[in-house]
PDB file of N, CA and C in Angstrom:
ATOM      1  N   UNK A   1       0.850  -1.178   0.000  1.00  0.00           N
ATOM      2  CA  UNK A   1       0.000   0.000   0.000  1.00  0.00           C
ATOM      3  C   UNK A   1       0.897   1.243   0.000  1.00  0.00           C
ATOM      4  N   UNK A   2      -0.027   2.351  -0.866  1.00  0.00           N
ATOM      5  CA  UNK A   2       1.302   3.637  -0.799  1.00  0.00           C
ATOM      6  C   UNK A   2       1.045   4.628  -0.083  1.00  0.00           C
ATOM      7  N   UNK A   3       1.854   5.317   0.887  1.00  0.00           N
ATOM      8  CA  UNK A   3       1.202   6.356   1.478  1.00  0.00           C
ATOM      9  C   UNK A   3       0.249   7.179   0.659  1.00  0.00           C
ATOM     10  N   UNK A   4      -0.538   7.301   1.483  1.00  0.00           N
ATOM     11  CA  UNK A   4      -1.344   8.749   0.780  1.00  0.00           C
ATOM     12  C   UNK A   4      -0.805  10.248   0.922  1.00  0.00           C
ATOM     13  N   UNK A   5      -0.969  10.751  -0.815  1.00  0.00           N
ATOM     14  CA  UNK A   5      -0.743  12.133  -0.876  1.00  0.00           C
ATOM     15  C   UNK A   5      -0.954  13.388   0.226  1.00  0.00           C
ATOM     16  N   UNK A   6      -0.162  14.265   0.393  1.00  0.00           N
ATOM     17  CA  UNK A   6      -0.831  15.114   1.023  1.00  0.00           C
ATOM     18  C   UNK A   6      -2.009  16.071   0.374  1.00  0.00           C
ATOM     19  N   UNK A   7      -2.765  16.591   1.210  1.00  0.00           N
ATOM     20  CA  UNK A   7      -4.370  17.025   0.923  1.00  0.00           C
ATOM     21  C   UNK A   7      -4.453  18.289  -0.268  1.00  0.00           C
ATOM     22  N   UNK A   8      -2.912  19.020  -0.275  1.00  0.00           N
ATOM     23  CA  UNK A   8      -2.935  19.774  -0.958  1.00  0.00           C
ATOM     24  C   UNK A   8      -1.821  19.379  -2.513  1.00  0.00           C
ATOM     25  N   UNK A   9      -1.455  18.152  -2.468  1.00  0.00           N
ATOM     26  CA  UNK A   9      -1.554  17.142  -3.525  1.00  0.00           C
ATOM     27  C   UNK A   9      -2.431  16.616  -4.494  1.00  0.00           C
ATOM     28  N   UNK A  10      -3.498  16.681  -3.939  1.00  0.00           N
ATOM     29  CA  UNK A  10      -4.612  15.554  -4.418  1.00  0.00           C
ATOM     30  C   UNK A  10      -5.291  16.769  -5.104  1.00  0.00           C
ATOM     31  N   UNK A  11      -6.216  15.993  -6.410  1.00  0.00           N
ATOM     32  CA  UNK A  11      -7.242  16.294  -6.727  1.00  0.00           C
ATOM     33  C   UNK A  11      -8.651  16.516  -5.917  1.00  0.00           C
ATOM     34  N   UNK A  12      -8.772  17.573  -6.929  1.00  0.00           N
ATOM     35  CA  UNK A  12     -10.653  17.672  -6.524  1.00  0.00           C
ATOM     36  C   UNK A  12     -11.435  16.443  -6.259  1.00  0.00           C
ATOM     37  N   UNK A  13     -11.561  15.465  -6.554  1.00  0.00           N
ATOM     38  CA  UNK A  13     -12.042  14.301  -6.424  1.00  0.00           C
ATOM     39  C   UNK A  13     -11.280  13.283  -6.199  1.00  0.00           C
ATOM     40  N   UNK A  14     -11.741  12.493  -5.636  1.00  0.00           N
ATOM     41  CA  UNK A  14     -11.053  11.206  -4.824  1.00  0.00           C
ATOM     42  C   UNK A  14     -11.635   9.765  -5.386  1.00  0.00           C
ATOM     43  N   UNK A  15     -10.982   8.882  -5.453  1.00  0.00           N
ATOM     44  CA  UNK A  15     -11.577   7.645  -6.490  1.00  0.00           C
ATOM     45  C   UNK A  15     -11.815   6.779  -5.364  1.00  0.00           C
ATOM     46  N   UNK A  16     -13.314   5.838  -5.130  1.00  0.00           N
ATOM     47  CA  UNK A  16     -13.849   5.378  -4.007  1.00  0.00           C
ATOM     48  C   UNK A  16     -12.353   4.946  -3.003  1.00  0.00           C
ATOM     49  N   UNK A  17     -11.345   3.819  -3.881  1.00  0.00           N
ATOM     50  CA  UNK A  17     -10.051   3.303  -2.962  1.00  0.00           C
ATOM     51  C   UNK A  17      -9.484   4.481  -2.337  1.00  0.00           C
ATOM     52  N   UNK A  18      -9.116   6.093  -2.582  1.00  0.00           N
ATOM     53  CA  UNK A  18      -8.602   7.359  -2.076  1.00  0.00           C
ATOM     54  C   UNK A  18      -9.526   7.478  -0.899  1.00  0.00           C
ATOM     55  N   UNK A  19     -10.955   7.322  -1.470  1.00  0.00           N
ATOM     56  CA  UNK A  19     -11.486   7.774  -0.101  1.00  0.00           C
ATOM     57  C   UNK A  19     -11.579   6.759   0.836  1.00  0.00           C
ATOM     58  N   UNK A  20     -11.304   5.230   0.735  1.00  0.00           N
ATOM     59  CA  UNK A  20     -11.450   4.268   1.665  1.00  0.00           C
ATOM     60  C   UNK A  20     -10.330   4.405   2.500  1.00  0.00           C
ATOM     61  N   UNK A  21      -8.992   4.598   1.825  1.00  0.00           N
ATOM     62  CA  UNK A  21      -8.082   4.728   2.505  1.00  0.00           C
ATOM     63  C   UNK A  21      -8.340   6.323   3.446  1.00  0.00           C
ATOM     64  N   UNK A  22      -8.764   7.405   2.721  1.00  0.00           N
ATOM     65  CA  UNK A  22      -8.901   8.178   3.727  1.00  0.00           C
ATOM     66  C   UNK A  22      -9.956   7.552   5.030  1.00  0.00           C
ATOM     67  N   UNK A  23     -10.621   7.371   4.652  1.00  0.00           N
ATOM     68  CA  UNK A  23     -11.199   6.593   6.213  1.00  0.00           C
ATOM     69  C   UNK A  23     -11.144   5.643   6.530  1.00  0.00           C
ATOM     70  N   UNK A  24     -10.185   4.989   6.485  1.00  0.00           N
ATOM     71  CA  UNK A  24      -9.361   3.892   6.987  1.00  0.00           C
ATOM     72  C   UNK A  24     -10.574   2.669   6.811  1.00  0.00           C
ATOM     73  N   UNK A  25     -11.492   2.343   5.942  1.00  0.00           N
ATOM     74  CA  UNK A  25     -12.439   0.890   5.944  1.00  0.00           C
ATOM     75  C   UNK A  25     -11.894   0.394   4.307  1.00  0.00           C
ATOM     76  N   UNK A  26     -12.701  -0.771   4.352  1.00  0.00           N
ATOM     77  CA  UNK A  26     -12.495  -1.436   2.722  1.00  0.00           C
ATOM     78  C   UNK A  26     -13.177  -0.769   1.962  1.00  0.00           C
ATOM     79  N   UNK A  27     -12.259  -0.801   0.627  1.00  0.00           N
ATOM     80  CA  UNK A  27     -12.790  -0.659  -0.508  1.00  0.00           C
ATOM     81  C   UNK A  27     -14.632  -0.541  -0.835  1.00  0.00           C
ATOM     82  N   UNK A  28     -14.415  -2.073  -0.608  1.00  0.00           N
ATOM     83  CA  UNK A  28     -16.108  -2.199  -0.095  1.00  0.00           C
ATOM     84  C   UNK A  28     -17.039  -1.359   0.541  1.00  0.00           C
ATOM     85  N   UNK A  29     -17.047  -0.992   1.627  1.00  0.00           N
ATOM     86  CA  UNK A  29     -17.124  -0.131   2.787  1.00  0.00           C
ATOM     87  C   UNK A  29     -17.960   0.933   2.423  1.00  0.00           C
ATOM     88  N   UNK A  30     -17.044   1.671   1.241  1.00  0.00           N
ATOM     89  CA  UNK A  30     -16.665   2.872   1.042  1.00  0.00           C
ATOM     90  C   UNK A  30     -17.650   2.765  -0.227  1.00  0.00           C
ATOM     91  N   UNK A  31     -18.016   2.018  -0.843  1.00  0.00           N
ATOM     92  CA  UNK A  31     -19.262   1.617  -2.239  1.00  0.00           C
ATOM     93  C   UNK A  31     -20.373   2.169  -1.764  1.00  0.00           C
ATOM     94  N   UNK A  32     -20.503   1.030  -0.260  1.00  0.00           N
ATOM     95  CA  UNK A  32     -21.456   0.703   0.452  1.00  0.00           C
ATOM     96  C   UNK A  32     -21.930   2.467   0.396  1.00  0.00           C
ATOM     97  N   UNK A  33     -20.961   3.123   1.249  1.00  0.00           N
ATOM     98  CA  UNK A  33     -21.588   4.204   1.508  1.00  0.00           C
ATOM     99  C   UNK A  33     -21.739   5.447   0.478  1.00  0.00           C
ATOM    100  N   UNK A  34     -21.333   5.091  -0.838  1.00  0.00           N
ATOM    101  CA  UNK A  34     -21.177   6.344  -2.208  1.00  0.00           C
ATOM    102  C   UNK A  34     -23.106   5.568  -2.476  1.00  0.00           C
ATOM    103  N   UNK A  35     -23.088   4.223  -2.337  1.00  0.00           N
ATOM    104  CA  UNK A  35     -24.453   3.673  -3.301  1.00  0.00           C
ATOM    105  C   UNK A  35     -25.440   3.930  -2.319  1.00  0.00           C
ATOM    106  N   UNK A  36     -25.201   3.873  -1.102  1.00  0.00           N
ATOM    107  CA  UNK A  36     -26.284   4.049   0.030  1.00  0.00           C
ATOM    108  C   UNK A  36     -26.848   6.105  -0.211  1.00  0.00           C
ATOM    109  N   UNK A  37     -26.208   6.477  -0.936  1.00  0.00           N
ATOM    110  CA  UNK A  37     -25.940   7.788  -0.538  1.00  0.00           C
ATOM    111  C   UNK A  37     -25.487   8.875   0.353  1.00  0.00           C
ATOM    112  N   UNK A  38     -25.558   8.121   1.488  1.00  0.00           N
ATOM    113  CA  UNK A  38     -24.748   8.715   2.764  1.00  0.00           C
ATOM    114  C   UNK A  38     -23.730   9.560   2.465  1.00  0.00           C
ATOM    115  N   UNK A  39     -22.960   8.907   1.635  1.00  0.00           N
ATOM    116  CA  UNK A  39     -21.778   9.700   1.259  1.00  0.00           C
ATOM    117  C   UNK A  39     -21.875  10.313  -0.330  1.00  0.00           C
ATOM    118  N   UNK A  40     -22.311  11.678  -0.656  1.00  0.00           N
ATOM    119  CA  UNK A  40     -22.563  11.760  -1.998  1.00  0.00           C
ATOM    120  C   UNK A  40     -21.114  11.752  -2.649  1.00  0.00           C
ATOM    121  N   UNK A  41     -21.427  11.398  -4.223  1.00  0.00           N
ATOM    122  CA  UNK A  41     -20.396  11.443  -5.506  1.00  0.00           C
ATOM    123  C   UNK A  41     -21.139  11.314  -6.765  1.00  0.00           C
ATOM    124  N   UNK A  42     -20.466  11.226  -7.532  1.00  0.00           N
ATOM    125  CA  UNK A  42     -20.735  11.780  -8.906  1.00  0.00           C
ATOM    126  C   UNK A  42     -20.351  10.241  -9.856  1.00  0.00           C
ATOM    127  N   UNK A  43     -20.374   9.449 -11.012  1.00  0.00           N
ATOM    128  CA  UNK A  43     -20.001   9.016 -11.807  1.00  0.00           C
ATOM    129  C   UNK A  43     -19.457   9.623 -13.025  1.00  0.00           C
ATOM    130  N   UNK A  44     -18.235   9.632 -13.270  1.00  0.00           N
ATOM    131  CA  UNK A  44     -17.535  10.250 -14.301  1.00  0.00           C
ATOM    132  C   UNK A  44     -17.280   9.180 -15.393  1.00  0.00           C
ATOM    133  N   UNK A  45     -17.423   9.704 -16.575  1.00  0.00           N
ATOM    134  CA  UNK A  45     -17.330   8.850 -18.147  1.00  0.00           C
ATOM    135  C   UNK A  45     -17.780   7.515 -18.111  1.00  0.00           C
ATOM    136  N   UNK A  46     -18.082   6.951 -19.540  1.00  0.00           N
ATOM    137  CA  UNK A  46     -18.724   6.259 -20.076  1.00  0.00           C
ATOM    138  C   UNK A  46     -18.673   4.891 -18.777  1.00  0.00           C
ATOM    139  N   UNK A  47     -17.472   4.837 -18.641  1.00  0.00           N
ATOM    140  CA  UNK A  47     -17.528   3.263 -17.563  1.00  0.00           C
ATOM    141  C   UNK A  47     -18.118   3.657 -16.431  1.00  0.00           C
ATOM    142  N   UNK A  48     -18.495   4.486 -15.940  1.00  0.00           N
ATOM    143  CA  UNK A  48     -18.890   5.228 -14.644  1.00  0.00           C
ATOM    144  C   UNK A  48     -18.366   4.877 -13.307  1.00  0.00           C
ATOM    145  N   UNK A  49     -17.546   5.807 -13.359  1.00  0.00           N
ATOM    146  CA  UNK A  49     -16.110   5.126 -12.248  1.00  0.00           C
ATOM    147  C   UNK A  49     -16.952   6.359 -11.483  1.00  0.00           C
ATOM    148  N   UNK A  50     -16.708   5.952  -9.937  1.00  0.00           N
ATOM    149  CA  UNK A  50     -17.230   7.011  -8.946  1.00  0.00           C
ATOM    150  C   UNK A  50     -16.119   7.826  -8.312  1.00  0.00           C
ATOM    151  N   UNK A  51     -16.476   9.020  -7.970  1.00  0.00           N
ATOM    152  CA  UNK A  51     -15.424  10.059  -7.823  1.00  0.00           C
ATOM    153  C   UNK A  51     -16.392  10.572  -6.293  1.00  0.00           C
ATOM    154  N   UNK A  52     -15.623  11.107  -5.470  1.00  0.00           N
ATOM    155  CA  UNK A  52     -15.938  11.952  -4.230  1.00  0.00           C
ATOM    156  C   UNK A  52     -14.942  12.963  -3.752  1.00  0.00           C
ATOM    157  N   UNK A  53     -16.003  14.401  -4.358  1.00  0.00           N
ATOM    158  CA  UNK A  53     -14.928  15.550  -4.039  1.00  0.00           C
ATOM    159  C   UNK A  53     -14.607  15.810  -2.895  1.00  0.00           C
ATOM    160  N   UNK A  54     -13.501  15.939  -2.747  1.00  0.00           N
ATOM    161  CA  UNK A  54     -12.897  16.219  -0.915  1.00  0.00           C
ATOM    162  C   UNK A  54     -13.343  17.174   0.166  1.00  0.00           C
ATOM    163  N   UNK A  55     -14.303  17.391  -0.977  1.00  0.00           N
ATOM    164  CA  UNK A  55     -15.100  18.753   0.129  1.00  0.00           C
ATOM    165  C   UNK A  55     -16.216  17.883   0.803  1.00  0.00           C
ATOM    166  N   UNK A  56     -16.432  17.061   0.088  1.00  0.00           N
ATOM    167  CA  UNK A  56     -17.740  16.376   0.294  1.00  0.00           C
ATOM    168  C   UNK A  56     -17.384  15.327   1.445  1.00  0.00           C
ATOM    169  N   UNK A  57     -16.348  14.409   1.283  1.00  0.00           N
ATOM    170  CA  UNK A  57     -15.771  13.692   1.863  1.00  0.00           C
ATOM    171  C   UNK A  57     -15.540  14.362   3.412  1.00  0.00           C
ATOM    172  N   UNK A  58     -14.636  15.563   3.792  1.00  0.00           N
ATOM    173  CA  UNK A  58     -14.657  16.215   4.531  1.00  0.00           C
ATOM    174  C   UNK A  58     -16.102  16.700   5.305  1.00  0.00           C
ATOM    175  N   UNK A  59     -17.221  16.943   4.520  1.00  0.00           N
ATOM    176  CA  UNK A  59     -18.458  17.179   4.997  1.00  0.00           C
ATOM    177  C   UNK A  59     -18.749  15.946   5.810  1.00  0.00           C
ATOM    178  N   UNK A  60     -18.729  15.073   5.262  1.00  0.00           N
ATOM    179  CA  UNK A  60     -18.984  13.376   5.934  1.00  0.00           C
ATOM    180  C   UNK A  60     -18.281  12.908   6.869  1.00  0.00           C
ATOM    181  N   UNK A  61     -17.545  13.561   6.903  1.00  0.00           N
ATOM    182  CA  UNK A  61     -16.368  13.592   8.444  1.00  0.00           C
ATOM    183  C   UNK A  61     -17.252  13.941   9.510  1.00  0.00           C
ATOM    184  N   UNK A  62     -16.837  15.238   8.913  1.00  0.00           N
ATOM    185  CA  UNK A  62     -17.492  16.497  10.102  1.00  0.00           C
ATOM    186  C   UNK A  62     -19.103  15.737  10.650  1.00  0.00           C
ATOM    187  N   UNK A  63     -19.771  15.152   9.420  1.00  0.00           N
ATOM    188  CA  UNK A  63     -21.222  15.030  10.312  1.00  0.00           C
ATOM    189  C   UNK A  63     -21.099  13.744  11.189  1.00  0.00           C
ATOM    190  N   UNK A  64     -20.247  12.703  10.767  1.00  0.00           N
ATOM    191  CA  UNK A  64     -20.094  11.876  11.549  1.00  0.00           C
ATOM    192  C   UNK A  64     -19.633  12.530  13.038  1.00  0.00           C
ATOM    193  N   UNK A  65     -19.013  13.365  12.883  1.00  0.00           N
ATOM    194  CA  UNK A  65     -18.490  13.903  14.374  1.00  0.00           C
ATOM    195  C   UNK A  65     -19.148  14.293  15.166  1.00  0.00           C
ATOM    196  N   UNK A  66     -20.193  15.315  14.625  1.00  0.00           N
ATOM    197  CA  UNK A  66     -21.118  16.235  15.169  1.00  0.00           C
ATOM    198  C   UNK A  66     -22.264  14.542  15.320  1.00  0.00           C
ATOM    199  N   UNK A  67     -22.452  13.966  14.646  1.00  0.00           N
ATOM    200  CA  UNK A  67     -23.612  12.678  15.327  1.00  0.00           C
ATOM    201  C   UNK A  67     -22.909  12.176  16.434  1.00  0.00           C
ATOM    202  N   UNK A  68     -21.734  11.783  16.450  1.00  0.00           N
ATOM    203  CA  UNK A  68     -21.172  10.816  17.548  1.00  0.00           C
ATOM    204  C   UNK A  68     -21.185  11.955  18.960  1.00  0.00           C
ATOM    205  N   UNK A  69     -20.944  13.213  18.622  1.00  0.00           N
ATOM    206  CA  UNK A  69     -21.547  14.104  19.722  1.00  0.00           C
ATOM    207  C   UNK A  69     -22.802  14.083  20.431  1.00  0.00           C
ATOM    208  N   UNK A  70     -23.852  14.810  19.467  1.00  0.00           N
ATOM    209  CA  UNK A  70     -24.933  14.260  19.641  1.00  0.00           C
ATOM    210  C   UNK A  70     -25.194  13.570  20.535  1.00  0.00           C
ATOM    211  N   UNK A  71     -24.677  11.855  19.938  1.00  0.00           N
ATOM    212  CA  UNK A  71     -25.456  10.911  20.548  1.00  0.00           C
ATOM    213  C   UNK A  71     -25.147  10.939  21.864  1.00  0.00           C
ATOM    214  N   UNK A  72     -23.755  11.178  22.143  1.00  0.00           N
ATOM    215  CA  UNK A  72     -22.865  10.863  24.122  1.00  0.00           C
ATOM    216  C   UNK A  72     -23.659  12.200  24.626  1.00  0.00           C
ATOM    217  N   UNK A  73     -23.952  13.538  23.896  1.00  0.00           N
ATOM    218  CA  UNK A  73     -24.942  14.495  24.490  1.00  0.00           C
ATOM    219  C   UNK A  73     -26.055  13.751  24.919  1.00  0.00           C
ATOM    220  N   UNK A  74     -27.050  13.234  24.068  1.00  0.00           N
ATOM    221  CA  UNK A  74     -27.900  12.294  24.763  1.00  0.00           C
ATOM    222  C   UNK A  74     -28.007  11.129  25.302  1.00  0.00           C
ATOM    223  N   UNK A  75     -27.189  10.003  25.581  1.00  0.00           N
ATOM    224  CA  UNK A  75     -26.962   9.467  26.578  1.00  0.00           C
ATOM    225  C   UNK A  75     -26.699   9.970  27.587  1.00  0.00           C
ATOM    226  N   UNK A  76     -25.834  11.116  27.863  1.00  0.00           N
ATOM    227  CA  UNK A  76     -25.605  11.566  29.435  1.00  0.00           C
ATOM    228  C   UNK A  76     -26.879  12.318  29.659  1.00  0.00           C
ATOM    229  N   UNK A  77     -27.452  13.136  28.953  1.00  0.00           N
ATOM    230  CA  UNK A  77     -28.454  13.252  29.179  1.00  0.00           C
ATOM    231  C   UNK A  77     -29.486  12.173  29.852  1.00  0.00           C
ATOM    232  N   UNK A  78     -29.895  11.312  29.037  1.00  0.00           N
ATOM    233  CA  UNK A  78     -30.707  10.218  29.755  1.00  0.00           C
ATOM    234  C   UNK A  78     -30.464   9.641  30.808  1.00  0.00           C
ATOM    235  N   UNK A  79     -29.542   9.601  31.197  1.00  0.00           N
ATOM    236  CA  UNK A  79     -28.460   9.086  32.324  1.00  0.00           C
ATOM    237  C   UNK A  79     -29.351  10.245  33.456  1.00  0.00           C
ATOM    238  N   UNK A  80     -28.811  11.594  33.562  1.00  0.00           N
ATOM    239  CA  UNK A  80     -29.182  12.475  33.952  1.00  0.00           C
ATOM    240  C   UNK A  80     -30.345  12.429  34.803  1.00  0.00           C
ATOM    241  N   UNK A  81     -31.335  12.090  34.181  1.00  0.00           N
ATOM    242  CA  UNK A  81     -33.352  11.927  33.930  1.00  0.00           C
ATOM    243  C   UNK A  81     -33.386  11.051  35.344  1.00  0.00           C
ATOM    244  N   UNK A  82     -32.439   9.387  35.546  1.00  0.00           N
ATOM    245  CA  UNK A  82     -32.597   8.306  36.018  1.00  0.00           C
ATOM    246  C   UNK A  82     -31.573   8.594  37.701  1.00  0.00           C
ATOM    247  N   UNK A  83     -32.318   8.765  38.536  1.00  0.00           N
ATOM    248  CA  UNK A  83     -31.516   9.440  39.745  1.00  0.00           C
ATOM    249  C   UNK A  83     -30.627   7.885  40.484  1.00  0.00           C
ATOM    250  N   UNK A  84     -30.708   6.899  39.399  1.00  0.00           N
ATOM    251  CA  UNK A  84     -30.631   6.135  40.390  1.00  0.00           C
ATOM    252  C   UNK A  84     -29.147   5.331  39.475  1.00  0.00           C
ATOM    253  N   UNK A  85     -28.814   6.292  38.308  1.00  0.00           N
ATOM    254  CA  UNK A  85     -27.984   6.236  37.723  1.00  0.00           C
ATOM    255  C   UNK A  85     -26.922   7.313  38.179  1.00  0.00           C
ATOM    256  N   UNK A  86     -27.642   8.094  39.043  1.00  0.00           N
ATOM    257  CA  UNK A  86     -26.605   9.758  39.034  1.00  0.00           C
ATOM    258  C   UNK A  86     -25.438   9.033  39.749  1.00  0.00           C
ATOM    259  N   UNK A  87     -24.207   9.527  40.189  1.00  0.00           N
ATOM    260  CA  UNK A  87     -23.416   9.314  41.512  1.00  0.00           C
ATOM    261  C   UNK A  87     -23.707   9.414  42.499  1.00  0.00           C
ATOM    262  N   UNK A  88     -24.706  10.749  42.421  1.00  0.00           N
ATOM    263  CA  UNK A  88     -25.268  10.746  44.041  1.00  0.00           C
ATOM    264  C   UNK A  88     -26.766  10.130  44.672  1.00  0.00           C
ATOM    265  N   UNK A  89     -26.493  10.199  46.152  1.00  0.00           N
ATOM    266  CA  UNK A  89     -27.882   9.307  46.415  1.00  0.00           C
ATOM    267  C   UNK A  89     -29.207  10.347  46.956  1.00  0.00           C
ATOM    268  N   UNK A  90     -30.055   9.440  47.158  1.00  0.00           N
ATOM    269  CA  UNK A  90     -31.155   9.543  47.040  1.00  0.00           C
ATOM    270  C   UNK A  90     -31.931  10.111  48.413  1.00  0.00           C
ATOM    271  N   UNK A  91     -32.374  10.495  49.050  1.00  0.00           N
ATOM    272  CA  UNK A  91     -32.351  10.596  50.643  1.00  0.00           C
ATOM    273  C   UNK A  91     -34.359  10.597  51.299  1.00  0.00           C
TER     274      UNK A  91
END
């Protein structure tokens, strides 16, 4: 495997294997999520090879981040609600 380019190396678009390796899953993985739509891209020329511009890719970062926030926001939250979850007791 070859290192990957730096960010201001690379093209506008990233070919599904660029972006798998940017987020470290398989090849596969990375289909999964261009065909699911989750992750938008484009098909370029007649064979329709899939491309994902790095802006986009980067967007899909970021929301994964901001969800995985989210979610530990609401678990401690719920946690919160249940006094019998808090640290402190009850009297």
């Amino acid at each position: 495997m070859t290192a990957p380019l730096p960010a201001d190396q690379v093209g506008r678009f990233l070919t599904v294997a660029e972006t798998a390796e940017v987020l470290n899953v398989s090849t596969a993985q990375a289909y999964a999520l261009v065909r699911s739509g989750e992750l938008p891209a484009i098909k370029i020329g007649a064979a329709g090879h899939w491309r994902v511009e790095r802006v986009e890719l980067e967007a899909f970062i970021q929301a994964r981040y901001e969800e995985a926030r989210r979610a530990a926001h609401w678990r401690q939250t719920q946690f919160e609600l249940l006094p019998e979850l808090r640290s402190e007791r009850l009297l």
